[in-house]
Protein backbone atom coordinates (compact mmCIF):
# COMPACT_ATOMS: atom_id res chain seq x y z
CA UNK A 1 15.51 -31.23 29.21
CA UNK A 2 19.25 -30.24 28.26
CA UNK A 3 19.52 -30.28 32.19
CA UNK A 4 18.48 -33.78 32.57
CA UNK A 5 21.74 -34.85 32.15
CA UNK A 6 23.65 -37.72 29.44
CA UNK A 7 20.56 -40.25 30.74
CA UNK A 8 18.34 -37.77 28.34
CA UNK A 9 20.13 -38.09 25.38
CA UNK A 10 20.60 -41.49 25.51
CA UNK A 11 17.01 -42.06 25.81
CA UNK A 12 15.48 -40.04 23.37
CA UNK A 13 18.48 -39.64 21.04
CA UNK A 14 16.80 -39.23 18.17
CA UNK A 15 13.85 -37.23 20.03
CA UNK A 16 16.47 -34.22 20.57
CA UNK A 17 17.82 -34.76 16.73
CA UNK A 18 14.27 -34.02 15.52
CA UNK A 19 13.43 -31.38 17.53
CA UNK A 20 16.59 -29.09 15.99
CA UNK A 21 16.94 -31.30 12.80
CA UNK A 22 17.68 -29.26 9.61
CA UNK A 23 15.05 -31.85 8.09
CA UNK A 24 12.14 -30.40 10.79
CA UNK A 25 12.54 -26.81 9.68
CA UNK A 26 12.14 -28.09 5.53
CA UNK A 27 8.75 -30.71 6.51
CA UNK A 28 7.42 -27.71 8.56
């Protein structure tokens, strides 16, 4: 999805903050 473009970030911001979110790796 990096590829998508800005349009991706700006729609699922937080999505892509998650996904590589110090906070993920801790919960998981």
């Amino acid at each position: 999805m990096k590829g998508g473009g800005p349009v991706s970030h700006c729609l699922q911001p937080q999505s892509q903050v998650v996904t590589w979110s110090p906070k993920s790796e801790v919960s998981a």
